[in-house]
PDB file of N, CA and C in Angstrom:
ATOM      1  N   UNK A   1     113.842  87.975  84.757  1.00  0.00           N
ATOM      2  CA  UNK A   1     112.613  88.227  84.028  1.00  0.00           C
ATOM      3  C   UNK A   1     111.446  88.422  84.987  1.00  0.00           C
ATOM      4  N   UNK A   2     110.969  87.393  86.210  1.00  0.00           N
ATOM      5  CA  UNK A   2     110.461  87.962  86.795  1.00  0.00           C
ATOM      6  C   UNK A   2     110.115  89.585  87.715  1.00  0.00           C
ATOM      7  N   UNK A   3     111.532  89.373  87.976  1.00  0.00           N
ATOM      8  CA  UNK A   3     112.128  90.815  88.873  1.00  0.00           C
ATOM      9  C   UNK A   3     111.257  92.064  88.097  1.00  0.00           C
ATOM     10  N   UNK A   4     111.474  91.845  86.637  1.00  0.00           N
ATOM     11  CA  UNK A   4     110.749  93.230  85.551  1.00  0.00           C
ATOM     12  C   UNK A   4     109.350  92.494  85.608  1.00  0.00           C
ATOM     13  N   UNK A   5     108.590  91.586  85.334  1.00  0.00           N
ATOM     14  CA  UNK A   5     107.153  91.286  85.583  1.00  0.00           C
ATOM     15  C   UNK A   5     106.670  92.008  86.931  1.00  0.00           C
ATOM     16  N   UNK A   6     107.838  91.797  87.844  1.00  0.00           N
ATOM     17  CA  UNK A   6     106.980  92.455  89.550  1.00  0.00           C
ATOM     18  C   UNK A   6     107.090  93.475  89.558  1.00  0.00           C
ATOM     19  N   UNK A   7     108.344  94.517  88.536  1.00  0.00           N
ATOM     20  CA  UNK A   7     108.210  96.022  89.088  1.00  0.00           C
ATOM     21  C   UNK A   7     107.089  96.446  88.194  1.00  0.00           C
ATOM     22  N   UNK A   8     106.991  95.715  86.741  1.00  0.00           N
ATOM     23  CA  UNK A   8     105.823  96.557  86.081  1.00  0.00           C
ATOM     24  C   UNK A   8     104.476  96.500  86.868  1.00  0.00           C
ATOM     25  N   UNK A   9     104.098  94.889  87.695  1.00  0.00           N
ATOM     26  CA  UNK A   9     102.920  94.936  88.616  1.00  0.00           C
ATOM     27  C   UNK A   9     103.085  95.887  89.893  1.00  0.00           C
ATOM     28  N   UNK A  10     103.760  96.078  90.060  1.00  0.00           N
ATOM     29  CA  UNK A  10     103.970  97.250  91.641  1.00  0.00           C
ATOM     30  C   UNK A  10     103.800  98.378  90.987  1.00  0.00           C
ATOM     31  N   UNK A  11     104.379  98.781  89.356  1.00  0.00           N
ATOM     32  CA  UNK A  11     104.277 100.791  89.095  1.00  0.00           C
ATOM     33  C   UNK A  11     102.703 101.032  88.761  1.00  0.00           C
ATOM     34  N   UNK A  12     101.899  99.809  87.881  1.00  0.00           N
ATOM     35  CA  UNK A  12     100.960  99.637  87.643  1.00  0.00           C
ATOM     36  C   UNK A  12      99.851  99.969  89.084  1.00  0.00           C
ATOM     37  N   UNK A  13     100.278  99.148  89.898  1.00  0.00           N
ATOM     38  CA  UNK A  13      99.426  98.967  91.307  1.00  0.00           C
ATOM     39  C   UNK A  13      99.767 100.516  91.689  1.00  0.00           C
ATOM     40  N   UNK A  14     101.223 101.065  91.980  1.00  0.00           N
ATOM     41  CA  UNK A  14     100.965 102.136  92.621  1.00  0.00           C
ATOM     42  C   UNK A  14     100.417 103.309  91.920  1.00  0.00           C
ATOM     43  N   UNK A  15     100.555 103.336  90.591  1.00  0.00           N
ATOM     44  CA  UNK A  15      98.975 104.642  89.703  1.00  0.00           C
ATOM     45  C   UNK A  15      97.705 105.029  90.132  1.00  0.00           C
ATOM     46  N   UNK A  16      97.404 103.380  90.982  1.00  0.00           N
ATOM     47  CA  UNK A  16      96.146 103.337  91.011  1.00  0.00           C
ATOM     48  C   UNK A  16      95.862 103.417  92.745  1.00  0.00           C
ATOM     49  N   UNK A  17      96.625 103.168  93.986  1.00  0.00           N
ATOM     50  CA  UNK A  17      96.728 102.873  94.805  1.00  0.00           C
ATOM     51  C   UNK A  17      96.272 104.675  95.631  1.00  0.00           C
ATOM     52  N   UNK A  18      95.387 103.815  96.691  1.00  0.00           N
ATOM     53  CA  UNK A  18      94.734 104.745  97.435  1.00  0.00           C
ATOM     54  C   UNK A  18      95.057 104.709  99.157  1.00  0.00           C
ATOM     55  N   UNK A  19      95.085 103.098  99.367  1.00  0.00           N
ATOM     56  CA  UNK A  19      95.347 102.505 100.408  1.00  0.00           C
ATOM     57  C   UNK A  19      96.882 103.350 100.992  1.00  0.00           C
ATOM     58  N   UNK A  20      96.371 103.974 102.734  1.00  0.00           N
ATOM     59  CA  UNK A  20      97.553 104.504 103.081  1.00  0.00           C
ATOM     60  C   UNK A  20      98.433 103.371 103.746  1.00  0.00           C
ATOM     61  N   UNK A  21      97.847 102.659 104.340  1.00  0.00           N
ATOM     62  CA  UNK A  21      98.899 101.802 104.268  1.00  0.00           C
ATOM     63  C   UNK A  21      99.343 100.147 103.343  1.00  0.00           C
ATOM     64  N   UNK A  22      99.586 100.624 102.231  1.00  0.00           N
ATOM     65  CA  UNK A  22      99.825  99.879 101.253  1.00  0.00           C
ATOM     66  C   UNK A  22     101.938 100.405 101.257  1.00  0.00           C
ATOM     67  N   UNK A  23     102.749  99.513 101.363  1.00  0.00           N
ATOM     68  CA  UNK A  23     104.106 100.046 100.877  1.00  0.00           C
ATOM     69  C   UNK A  23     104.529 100.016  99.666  1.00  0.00           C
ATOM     70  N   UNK A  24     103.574  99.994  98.898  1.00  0.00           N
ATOM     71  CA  UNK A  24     104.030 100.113  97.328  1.00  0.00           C
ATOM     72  C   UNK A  24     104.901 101.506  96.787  1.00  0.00           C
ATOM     73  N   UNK A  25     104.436 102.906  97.912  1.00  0.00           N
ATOM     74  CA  UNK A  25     105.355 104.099  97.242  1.00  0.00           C
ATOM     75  C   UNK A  25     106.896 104.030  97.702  1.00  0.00           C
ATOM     76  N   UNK A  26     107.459 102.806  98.678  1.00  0.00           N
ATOM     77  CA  UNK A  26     108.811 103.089  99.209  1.00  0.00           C
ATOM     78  C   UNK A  26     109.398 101.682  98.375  1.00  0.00           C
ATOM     79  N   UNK A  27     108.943 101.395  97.402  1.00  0.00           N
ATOM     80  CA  UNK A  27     109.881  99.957  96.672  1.00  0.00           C
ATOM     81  C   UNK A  27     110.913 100.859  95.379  1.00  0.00           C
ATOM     82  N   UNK A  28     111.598  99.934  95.466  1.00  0.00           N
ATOM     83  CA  UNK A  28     112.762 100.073  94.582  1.00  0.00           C
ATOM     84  C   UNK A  28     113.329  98.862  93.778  1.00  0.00           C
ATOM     85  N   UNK A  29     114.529  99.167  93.282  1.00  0.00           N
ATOM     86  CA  UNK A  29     114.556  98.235  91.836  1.00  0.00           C
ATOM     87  C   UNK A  29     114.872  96.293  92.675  1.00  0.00           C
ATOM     88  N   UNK A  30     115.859  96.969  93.866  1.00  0.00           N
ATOM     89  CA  UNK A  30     116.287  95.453  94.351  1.00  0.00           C
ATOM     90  C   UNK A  30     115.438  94.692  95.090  1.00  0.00           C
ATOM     91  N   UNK A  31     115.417  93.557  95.201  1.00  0.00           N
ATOM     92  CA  UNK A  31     114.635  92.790  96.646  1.00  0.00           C
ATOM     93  C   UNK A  31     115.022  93.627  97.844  1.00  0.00           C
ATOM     94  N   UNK A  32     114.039  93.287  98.999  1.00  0.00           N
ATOM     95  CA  UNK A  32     114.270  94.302 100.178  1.00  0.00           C
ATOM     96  C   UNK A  32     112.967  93.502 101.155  1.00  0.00           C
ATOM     97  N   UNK A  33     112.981  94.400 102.214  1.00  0.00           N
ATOM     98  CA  UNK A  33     112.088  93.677 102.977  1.00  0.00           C
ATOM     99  C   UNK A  33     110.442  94.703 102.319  1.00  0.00           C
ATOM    100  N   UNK A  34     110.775  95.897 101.821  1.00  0.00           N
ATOM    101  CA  UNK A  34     109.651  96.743 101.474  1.00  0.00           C
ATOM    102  C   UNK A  34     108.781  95.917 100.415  1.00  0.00           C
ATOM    103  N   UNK A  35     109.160  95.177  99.440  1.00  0.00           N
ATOM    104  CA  UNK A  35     109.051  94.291  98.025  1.00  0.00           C
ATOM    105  C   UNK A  35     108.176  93.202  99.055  1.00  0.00           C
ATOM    106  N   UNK A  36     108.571  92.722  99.895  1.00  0.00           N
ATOM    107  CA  UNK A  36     107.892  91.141 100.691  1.00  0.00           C
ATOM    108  C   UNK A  36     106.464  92.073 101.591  1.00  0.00           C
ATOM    109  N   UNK A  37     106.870  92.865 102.342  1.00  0.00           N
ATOM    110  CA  UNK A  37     105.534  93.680 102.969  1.00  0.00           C
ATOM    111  C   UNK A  37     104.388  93.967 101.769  1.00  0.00           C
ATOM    112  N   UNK A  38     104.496  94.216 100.269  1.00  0.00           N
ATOM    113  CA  UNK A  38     104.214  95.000  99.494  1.00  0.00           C
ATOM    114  C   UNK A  38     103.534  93.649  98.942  1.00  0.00           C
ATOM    115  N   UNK A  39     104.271  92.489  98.907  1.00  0.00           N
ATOM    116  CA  UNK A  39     103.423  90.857  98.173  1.00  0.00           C
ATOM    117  C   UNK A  39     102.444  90.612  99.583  1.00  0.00           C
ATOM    118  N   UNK A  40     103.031  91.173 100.765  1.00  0.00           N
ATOM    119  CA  UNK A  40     101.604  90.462 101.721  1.00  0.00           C
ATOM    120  C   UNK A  40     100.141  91.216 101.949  1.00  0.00           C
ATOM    121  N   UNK A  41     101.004  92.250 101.306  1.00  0.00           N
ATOM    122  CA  UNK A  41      99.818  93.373 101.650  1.00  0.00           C
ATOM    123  C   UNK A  41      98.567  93.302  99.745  1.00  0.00           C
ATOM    124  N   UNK A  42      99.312  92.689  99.153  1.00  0.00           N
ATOM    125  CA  UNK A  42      98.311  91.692  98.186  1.00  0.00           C
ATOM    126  C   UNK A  42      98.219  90.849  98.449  1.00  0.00           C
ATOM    127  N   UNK A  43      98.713  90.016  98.945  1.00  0.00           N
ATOM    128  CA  UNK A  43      98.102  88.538  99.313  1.00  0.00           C
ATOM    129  C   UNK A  43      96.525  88.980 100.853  1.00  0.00           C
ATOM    130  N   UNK A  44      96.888  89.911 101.470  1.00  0.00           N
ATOM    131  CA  UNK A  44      95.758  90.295 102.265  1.00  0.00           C
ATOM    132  C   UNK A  44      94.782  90.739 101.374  1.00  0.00           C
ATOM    133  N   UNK A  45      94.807  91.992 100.752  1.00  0.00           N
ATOM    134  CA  UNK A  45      93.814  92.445  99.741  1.00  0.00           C
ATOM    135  C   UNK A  45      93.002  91.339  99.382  1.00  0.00           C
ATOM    136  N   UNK A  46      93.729  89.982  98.442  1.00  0.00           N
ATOM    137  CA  UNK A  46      92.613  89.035  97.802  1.00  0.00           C
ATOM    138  C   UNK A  46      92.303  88.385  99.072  1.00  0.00           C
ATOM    139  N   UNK A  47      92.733  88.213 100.049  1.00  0.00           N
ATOM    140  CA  UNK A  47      92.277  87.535 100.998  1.00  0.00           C
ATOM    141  C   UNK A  47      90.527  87.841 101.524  1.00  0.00           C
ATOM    142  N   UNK A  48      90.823  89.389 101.519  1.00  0.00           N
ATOM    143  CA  UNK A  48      89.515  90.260 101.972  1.00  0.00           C
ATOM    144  C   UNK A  48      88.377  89.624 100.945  1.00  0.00           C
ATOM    145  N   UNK A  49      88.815  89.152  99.931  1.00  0.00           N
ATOM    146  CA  UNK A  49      87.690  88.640  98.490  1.00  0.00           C
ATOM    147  C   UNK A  49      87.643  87.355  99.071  1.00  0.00           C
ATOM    148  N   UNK A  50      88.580  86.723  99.105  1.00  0.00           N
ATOM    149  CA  UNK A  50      88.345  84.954  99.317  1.00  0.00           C
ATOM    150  C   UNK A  50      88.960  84.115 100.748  1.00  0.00           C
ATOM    151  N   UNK A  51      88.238  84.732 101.352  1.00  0.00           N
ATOM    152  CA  UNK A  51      89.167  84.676 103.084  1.00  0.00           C
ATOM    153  C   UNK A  51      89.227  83.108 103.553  1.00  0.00           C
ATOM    154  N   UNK A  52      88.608  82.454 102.462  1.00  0.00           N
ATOM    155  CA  UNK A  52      88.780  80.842 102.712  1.00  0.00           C
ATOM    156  C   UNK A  52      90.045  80.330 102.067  1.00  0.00           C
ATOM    157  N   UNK A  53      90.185  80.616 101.088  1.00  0.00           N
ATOM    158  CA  UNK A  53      91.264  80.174 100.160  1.00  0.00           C
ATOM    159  C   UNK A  53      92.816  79.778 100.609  1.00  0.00           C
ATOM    160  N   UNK A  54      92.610  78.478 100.711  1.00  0.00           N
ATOM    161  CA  UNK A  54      93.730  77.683 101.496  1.00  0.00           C
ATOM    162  C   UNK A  54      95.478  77.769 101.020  1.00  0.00           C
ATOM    163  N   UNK A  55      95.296  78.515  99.525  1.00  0.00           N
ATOM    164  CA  UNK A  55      96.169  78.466  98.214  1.00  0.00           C
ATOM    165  C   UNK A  55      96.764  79.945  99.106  1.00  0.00           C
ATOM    166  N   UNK A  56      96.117  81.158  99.021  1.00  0.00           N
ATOM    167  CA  UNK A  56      96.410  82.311  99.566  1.00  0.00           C
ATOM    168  C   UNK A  56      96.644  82.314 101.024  1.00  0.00           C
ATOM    169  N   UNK A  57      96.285  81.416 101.873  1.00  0.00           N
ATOM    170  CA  UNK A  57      96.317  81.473 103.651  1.00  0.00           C
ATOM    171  C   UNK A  57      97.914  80.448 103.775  1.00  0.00           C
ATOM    172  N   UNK A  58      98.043  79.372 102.685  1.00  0.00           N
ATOM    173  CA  UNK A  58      99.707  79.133 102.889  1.00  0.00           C
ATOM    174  C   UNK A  58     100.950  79.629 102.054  1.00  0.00           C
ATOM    175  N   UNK A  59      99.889  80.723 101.170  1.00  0.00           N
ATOM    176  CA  UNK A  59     101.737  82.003 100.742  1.00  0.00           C
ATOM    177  C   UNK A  59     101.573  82.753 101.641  1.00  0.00           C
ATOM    178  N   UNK A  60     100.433  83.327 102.298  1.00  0.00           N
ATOM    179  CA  UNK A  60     100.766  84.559 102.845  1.00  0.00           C
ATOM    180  C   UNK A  60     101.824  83.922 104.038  1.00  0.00           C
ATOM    181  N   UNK A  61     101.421  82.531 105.037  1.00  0.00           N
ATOM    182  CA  UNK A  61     102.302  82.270 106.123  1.00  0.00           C
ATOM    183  C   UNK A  61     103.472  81.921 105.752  1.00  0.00           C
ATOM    184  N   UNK A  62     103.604  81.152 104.459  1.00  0.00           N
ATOM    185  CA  UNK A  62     105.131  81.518 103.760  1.00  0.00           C
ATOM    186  C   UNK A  62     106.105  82.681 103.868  1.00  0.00           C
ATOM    187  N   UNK A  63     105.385  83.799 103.036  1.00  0.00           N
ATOM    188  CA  UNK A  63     105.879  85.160 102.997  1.00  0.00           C
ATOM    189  C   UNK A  63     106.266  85.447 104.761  1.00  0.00           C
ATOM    190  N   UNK A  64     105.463  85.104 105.126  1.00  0.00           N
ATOM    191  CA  UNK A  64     105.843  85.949 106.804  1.00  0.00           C
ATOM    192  C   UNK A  64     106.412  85.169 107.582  1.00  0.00           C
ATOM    193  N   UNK A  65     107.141  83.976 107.406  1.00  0.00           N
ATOM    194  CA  UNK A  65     108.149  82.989 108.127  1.00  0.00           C
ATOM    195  C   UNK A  65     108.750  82.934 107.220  1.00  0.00           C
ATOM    196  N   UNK A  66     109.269  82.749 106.323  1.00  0.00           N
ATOM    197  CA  UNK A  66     110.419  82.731 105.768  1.00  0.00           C
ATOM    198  C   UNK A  66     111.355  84.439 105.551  1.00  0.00           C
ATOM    199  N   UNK A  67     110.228  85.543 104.657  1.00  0.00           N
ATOM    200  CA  UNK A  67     110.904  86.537 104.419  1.00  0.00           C
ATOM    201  C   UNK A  67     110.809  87.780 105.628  1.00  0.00           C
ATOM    202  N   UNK A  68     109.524  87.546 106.103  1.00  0.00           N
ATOM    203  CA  UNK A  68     109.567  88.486 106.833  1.00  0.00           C
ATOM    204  C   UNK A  68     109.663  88.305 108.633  1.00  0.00           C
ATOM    205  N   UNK A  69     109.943  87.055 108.937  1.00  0.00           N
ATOM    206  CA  UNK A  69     110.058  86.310 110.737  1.00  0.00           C
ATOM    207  C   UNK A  69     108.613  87.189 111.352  1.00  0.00           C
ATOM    208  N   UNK A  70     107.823  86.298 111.220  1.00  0.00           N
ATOM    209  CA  UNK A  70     106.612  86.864 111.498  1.00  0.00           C
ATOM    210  C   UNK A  70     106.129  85.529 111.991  1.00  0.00           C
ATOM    211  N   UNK A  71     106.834  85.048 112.510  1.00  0.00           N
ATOM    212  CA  UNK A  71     106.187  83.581 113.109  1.00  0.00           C
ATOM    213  C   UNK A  71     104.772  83.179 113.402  1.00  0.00           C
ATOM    214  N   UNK A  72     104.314  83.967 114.652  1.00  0.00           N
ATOM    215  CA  UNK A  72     103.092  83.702 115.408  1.00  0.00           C
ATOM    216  C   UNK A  72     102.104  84.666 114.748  1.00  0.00           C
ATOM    217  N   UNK A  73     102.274  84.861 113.701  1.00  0.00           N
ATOM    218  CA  UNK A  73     100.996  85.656 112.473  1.00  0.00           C
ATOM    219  C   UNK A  73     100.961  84.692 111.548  1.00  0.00           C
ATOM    220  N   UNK A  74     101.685  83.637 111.476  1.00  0.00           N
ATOM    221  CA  UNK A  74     101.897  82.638 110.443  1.00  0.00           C
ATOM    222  C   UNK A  74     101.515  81.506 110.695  1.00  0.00           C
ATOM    223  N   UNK A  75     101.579  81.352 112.157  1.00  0.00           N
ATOM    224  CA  UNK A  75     100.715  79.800 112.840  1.00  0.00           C
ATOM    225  C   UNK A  75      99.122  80.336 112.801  1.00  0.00           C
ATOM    226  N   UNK A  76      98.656  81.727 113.044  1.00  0.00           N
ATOM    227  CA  UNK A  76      97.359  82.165 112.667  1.00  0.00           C
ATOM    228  C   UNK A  76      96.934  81.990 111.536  1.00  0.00           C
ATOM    229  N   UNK A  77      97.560  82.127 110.193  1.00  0.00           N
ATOM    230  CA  UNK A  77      97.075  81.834 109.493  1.00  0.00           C
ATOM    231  C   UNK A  77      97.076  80.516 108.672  1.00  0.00           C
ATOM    232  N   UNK A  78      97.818  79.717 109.105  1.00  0.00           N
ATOM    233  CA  UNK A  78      98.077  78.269 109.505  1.00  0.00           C
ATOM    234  C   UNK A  78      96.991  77.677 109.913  1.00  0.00           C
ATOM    235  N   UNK A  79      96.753  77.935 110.994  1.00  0.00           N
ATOM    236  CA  UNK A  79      95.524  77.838 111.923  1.00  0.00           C
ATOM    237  C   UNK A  79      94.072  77.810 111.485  1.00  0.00           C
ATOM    238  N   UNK A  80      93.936  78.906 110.479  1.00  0.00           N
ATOM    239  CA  UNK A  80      92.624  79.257 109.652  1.00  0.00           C
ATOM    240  C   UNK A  80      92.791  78.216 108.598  1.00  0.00           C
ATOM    241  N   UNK A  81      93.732  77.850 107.774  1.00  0.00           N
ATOM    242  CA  UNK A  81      94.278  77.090 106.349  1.00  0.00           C
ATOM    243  C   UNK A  81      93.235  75.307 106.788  1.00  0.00           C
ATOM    244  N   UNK A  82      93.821  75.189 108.162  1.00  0.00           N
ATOM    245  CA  UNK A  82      93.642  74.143 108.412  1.00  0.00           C
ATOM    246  C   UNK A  82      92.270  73.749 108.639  1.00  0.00           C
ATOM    247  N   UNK A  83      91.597  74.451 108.989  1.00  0.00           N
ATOM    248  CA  UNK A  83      90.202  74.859 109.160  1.00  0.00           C
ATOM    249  C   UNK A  83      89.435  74.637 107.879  1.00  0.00           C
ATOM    250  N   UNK A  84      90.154  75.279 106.930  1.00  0.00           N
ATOM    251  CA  UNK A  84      89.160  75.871 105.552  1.00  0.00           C
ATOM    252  C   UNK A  84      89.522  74.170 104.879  1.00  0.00           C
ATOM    253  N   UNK A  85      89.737  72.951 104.812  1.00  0.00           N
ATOM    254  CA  UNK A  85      89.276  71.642 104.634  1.00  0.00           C
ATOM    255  C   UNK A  85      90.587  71.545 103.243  1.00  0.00           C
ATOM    256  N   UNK A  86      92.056  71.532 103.473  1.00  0.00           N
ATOM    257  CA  UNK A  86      92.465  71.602 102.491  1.00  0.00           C
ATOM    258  C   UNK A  86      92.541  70.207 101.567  1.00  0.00           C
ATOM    259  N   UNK A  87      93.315  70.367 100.846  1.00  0.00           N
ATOM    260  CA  UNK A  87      93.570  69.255  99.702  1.00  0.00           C
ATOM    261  C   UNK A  87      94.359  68.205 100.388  1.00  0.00           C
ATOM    262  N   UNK A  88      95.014  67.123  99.789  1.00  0.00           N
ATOM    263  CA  UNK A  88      95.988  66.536 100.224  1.00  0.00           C
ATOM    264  C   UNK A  88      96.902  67.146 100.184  1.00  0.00           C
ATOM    265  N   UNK A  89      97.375  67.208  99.010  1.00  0.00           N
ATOM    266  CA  UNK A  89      98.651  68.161  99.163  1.00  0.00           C
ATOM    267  C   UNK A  89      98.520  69.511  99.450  1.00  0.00           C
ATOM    268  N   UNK A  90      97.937  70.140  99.743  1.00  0.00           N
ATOM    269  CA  UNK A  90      97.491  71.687 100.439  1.00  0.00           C
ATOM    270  C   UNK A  90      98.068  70.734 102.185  1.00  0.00           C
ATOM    271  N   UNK A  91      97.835  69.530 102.240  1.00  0.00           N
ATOM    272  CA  UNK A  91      98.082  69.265 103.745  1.00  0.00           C
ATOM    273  C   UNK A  91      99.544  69.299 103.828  1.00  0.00           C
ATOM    274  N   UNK A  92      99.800  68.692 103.378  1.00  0.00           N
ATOM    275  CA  UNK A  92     101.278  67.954 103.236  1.00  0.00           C
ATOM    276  C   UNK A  92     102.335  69.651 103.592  1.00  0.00           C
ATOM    277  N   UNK A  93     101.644  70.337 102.592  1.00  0.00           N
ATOM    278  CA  UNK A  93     102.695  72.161 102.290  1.00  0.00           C
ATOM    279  C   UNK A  93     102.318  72.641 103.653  1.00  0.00           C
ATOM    280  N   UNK A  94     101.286  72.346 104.461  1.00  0.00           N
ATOM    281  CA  UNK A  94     100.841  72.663 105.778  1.00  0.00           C
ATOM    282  C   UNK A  94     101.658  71.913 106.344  1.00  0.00           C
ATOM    283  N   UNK A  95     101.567  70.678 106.800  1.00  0.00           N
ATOM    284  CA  UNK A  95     102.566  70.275 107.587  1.00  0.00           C
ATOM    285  C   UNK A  95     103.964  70.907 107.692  1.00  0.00           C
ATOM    286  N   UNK A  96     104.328  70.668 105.987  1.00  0.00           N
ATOM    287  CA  UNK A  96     105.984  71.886 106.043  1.00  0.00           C
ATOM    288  C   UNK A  96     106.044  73.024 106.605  1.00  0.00           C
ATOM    289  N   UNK A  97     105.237  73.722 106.295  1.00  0.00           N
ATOM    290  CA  UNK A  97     105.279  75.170 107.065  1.00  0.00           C
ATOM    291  C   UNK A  97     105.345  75.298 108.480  1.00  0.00           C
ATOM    292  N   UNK A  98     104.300  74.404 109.102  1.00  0.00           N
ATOM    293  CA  UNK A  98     104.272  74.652 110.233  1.00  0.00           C
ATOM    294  C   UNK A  98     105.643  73.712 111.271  1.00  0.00           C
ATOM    295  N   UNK A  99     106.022  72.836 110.720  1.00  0.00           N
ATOM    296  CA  UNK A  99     107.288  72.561 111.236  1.00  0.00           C
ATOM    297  C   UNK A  99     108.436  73.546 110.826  1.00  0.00           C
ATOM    298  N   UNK A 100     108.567  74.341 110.132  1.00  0.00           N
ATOM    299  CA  UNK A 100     109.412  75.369 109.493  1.00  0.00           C
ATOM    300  C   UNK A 100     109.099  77.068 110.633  1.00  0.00           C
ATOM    301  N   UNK A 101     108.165  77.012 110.663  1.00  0.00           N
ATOM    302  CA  UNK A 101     107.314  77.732 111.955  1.00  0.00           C
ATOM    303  C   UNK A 101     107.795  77.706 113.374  1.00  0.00           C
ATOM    304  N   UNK A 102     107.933  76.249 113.373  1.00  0.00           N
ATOM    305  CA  UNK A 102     107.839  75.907 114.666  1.00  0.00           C
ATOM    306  C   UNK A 102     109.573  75.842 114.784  1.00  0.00           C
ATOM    307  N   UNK A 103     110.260  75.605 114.078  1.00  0.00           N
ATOM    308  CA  UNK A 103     111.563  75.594 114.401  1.00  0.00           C
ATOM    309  C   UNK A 103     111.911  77.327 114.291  1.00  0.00           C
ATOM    310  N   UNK A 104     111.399  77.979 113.389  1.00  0.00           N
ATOM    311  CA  UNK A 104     111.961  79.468 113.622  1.00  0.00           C
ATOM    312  C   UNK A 104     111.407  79.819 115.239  1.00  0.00           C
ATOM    313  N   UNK A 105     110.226  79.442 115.351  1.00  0.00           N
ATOM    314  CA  UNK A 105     110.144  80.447 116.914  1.00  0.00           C
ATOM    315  C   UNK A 105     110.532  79.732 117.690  1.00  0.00           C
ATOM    316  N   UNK A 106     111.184  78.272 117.623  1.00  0.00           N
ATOM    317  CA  UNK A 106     112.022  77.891 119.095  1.00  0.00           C
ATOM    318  C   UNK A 106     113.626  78.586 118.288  1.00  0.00           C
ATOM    319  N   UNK A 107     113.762  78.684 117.827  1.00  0.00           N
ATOM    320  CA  UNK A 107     114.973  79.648 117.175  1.00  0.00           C
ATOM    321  C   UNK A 107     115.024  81.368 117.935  1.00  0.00           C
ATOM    322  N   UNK A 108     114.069  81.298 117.538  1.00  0.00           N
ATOM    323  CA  UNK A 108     113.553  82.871 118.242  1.00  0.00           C
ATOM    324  C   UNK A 108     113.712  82.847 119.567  1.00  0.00           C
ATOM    325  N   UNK A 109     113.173  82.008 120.431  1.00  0.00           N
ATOM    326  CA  UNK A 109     113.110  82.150 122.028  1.00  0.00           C
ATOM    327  C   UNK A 109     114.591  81.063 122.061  1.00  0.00           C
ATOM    328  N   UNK A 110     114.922  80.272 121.647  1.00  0.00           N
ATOM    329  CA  UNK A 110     116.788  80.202 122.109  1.00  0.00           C
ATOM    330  C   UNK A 110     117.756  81.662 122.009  1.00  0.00           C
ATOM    331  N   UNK A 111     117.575  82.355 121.401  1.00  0.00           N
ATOM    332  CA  UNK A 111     118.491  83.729 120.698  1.00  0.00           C
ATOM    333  C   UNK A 111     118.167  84.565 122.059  1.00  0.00           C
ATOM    334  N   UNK A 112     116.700  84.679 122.202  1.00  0.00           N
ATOM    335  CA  UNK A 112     116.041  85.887 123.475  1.00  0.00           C
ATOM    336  C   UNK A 112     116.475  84.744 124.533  1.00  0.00           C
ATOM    337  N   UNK A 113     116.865  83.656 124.907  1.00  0.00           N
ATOM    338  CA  UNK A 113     116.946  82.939 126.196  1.00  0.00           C
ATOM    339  C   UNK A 113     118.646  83.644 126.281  1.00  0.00           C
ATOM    340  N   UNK A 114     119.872  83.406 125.351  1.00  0.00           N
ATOM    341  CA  UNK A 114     120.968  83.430 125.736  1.00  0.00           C
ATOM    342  C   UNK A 114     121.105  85.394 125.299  1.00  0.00           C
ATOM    343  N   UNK A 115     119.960  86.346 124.939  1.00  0.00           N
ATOM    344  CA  UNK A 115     120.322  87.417 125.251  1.00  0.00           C
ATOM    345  C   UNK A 115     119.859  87.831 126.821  1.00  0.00           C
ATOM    346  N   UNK A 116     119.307  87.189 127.287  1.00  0.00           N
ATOM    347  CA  UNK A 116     119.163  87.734 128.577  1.00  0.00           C
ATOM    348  C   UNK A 116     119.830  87.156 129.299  1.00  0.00           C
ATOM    349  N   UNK A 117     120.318  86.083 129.322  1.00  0.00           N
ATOM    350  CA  UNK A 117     121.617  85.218 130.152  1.00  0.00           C
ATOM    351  C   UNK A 117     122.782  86.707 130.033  1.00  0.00           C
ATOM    352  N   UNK A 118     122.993  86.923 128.990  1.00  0.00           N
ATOM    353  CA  UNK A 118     124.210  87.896 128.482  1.00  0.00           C
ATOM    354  C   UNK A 118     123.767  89.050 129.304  1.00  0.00           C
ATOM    355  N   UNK A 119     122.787  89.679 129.412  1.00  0.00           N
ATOM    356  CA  UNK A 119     122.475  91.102 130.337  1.00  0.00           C
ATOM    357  C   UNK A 119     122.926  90.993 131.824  1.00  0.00           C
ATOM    358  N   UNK A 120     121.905  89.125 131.862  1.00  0.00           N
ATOM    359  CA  UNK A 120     121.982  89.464 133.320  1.00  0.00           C
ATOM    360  C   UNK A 120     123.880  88.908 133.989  1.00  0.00           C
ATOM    361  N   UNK A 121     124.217  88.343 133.521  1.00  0.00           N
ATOM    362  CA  UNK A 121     125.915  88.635 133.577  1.00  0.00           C
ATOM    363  C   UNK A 121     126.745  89.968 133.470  1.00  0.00           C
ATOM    364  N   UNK A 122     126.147  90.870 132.797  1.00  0.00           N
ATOM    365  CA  UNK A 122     126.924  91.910 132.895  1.00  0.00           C
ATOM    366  C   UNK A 122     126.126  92.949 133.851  1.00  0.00           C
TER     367      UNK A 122
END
């Protein structure tokens, strides 16, 4: 049910859509990585309206460590969240993230440590 709530908000959005780089004209019916670029690139839009908003600064670093490995764009906006004076529990979903963060990019630089071990062996 959702899945049909998000394509009617994406055919709706793209009628009206001017923005060239918006990826709303390359989505399709399934999840994909185009569908997650297409929720951040609204979650930026309202951002541009409410660039404090602690609610929007920990989906967007959601969206970009979990779906899209966007790590160190996600401790940035982490970074700002923490700044803008959150709630208690706005803290607490901060703390998660950023340990969730922090284990993908030592994830990230273990993977790039044993691909270059592998080069420089061969």
């Amino acid at each position: 049910m959702a899945r049909f709530r998000l394509l009617g908000v994406a055919t709706l959005h793209r009628l009206g859509c001017s923005r060239t780089e918006c990826p709303c004209s390359s989505l399709s019916a399934q999840p994909s990585r185009e569908w997650h670029l297409f929720i951040k690139c609204q979650i930026e839009s309202h951002l541009e309206k409410w660039p404090d908003s602690v609610e929007l600064l920990l989906l967007l670093s959601h969206v970009q460590v979990v779906h899209l490995e966007e790590g160190v764009e996600a401790v940035d906006r982490l970074l700002k969240a923490e700044k803008s004076k959150p709630s208690l529990e706005q803290q607490f979903r901060l703390y998660r993230l950023k340990n969730r963060v922090q284990s993908s990019l030592w994830e990230q630089a273990r993977d790039t440590k044993h691909l270059l071990a592998k080069e420089a062996v061969q």
